[in-house]
N, C-alpha and C. Protein backbone atom coordinates (compact mmCIF):
# COMPACT_ATOMS: atom_id res chain seq x y z
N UNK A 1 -12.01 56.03 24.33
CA UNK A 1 -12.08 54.59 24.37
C UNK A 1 -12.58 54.04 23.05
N UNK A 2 -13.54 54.93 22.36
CA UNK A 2 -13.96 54.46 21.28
C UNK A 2 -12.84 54.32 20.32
N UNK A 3 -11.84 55.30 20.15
CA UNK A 3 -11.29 55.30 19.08
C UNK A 3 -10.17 54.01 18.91
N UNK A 4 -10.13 53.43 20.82
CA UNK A 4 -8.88 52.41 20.75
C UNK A 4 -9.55 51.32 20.24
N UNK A 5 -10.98 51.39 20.23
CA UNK A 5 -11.78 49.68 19.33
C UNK A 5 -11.56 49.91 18.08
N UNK A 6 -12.07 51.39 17.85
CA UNK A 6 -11.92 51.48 15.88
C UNK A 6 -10.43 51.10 15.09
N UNK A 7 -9.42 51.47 16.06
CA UNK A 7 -7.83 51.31 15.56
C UNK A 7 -7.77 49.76 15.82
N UNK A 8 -8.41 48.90 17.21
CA UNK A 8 -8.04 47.63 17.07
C UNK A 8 -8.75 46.79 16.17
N UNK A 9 -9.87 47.16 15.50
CA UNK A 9 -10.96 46.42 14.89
C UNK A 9 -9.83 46.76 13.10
N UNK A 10 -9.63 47.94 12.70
CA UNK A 10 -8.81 47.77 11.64
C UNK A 10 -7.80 46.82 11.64
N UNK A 11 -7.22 47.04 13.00
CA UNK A 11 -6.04 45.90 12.73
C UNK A 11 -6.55 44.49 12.35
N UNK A 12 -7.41 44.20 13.13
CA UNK A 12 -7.80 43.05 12.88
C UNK A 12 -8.34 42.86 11.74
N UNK A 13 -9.28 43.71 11.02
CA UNK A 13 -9.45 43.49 9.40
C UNK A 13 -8.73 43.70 8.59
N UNK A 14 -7.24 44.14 8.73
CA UNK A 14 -6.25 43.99 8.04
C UNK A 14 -5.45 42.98 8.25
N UNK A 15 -5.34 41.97 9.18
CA UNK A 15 -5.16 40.69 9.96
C UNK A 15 -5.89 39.85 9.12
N UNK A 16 -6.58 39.94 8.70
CA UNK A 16 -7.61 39.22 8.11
C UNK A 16 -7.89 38.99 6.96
N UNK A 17 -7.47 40.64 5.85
CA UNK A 17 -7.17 40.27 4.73
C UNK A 17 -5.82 39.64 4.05
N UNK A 18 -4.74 40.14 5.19
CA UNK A 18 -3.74 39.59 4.66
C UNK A 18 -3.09 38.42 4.74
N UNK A 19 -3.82 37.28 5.78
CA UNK A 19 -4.11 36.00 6.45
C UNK A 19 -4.89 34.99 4.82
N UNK A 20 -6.08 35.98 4.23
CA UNK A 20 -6.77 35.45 3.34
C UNK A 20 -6.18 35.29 2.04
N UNK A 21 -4.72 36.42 2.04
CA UNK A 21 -4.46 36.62 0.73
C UNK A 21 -3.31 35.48 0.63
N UNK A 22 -2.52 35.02 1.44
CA UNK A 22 -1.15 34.46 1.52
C UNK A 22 -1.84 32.44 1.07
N UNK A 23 -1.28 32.01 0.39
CA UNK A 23 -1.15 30.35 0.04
C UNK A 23 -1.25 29.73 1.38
N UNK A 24 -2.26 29.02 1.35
CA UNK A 24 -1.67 28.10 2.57
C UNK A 24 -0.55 26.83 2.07
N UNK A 25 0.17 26.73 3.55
CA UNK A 25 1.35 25.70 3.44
C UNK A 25 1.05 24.20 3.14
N UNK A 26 1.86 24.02 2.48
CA UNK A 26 1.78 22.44 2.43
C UNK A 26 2.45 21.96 3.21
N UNK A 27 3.16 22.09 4.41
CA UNK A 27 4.53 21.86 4.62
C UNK A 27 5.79 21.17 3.62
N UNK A 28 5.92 21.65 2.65
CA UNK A 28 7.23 21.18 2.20
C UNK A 28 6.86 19.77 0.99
N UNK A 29 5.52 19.40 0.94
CA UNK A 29 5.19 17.89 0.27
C UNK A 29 4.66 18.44 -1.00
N UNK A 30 4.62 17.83 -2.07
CA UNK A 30 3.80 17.73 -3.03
C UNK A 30 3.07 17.21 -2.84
N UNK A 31 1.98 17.35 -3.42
CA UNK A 31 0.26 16.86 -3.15
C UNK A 31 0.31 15.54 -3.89
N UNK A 32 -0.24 14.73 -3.17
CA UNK A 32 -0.29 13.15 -3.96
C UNK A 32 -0.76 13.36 -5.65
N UNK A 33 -0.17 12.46 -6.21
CA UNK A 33 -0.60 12.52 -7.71
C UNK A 33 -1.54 11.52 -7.81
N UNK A 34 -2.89 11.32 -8.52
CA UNK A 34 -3.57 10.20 -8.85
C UNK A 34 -3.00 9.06 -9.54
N UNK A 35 -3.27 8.14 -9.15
CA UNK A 35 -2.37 7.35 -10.04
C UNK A 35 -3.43 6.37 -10.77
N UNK A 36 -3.43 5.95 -12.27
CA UNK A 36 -3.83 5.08 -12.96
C UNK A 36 -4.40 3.78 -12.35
N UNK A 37 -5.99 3.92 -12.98
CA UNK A 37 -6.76 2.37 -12.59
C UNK A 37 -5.85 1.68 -13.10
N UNK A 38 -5.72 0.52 -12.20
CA UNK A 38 -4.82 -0.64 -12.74
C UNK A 38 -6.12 -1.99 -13.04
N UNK A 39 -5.83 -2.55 -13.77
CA UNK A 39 -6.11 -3.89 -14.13
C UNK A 39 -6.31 -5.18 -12.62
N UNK A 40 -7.88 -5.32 -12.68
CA UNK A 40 -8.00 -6.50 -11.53
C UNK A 40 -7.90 -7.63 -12.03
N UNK A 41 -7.84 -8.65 -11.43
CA UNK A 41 -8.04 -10.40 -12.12
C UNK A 41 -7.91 -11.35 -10.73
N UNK A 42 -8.80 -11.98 -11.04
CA UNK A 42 -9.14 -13.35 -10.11
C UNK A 42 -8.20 -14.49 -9.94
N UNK A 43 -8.10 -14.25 -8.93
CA UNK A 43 -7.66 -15.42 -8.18
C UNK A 43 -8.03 -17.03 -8.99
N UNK A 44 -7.15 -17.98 -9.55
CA UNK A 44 -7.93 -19.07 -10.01
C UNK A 44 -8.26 -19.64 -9.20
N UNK A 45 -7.67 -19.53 -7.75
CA UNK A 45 -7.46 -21.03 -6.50
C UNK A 45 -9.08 -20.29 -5.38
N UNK A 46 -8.81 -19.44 -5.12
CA UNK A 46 -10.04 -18.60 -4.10
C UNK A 46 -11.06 -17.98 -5.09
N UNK A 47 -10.89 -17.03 -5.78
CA UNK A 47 -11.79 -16.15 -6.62
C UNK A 47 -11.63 -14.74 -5.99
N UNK A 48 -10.67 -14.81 -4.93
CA UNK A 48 -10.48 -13.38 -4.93
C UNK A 48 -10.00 -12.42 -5.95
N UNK A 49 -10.45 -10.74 -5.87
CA UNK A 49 -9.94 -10.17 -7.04
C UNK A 49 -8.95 -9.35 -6.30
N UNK A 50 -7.74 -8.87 -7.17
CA UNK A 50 -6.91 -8.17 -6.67
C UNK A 50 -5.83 -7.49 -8.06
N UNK A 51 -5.61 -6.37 -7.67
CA UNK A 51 -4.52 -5.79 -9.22
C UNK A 51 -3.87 -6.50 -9.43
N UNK A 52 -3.02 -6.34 -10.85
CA UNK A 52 -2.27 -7.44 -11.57
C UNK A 52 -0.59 -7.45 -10.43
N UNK A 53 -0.40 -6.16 -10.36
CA UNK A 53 0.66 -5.98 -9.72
C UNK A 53 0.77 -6.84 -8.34
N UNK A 54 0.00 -6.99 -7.99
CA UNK A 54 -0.22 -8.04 -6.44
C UNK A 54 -0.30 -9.39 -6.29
N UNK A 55 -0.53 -9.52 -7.55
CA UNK A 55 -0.83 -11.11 -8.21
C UNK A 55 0.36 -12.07 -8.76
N UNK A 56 0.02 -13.28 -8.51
CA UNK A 56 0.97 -14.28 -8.97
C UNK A 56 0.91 -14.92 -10.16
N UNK A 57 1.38 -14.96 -11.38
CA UNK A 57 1.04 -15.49 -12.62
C UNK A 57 1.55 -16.40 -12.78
N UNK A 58 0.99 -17.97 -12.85
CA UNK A 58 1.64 -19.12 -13.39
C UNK A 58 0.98 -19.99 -13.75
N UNK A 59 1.14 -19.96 -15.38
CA UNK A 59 0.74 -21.36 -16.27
C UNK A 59 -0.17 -20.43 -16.87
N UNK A 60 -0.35 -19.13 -16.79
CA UNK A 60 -1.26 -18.23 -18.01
C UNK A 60 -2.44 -18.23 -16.86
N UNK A 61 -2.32 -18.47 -15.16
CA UNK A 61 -3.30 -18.22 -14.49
C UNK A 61 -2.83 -17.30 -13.28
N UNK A 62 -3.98 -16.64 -12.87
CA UNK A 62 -3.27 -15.88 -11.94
C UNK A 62 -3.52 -16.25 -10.22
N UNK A 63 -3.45 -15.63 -9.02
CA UNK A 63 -3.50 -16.33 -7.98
C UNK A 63 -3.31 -15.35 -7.12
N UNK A 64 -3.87 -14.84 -5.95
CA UNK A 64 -3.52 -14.33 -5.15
C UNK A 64 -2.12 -14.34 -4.05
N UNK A 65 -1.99 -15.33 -4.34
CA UNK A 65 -0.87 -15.93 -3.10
C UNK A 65 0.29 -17.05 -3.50
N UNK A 66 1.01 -16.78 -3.64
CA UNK A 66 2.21 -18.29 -3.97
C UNK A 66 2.04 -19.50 -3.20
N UNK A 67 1.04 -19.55 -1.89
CA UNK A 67 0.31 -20.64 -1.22
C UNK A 67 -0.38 -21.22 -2.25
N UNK A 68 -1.74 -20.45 -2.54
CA UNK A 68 -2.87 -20.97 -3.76
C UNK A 68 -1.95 -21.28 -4.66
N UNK A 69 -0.89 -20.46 -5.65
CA UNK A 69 -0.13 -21.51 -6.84
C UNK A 69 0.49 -22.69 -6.29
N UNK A 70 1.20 -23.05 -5.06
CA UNK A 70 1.16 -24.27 -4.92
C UNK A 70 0.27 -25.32 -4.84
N UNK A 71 -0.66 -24.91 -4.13
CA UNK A 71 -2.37 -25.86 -3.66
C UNK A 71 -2.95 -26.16 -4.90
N UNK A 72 -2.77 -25.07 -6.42
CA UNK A 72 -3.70 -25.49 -7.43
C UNK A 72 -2.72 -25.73 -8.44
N UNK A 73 -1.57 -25.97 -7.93
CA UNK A 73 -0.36 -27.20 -8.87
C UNK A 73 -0.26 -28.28 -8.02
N UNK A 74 -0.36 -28.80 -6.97
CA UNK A 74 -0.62 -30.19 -6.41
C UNK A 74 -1.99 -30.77 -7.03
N UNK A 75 -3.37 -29.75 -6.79
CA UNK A 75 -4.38 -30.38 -7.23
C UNK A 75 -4.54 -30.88 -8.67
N UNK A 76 -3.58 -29.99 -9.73
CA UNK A 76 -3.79 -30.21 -10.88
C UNK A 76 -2.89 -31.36 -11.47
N UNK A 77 -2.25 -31.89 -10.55
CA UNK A 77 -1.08 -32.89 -10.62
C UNK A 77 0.25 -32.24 -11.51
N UNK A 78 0.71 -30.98 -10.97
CA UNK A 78 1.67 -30.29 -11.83
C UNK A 78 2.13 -29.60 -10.31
């Protein structure tokens, strides 16, 4: 009986090294790439901040929302 633990206990530490040695999967994805701090800027109409890319630029100001560029071109009489 002893000898059927010693043969199953190898298996299993050979289960074990060769479990440790193999890559684990990614499934199939590349690993996200970091991508570049982008540039924040304020809102002229709220003061919210938000990246340039998200932002609305008009008249050399920027804006969160094409709502706020309308609201702070009525207020400005433009």
């Amino acid at each position: 009986m002893k000898y059927l633990l010693l043969i199953a206990l190898c298996f299993v530490v050979l289960w074990l090294l060769r479990k440790a040695q193999t890559p684990p999967r990614t499934g199939g994805q590349a690993p996200p790439t970091a991508r570049a701090p982008e540039q924040m800027v304020k809102c002229a109409h709220c003061g919210v901040n938000q990246p340039v890319s998200e932002s609305v630029l008009a008249h050399g100001r920027y804006y969160c929302c094409n709502a706020h560029r309308h609201e702070a071109g009525s207020r400005d009489g433009g």
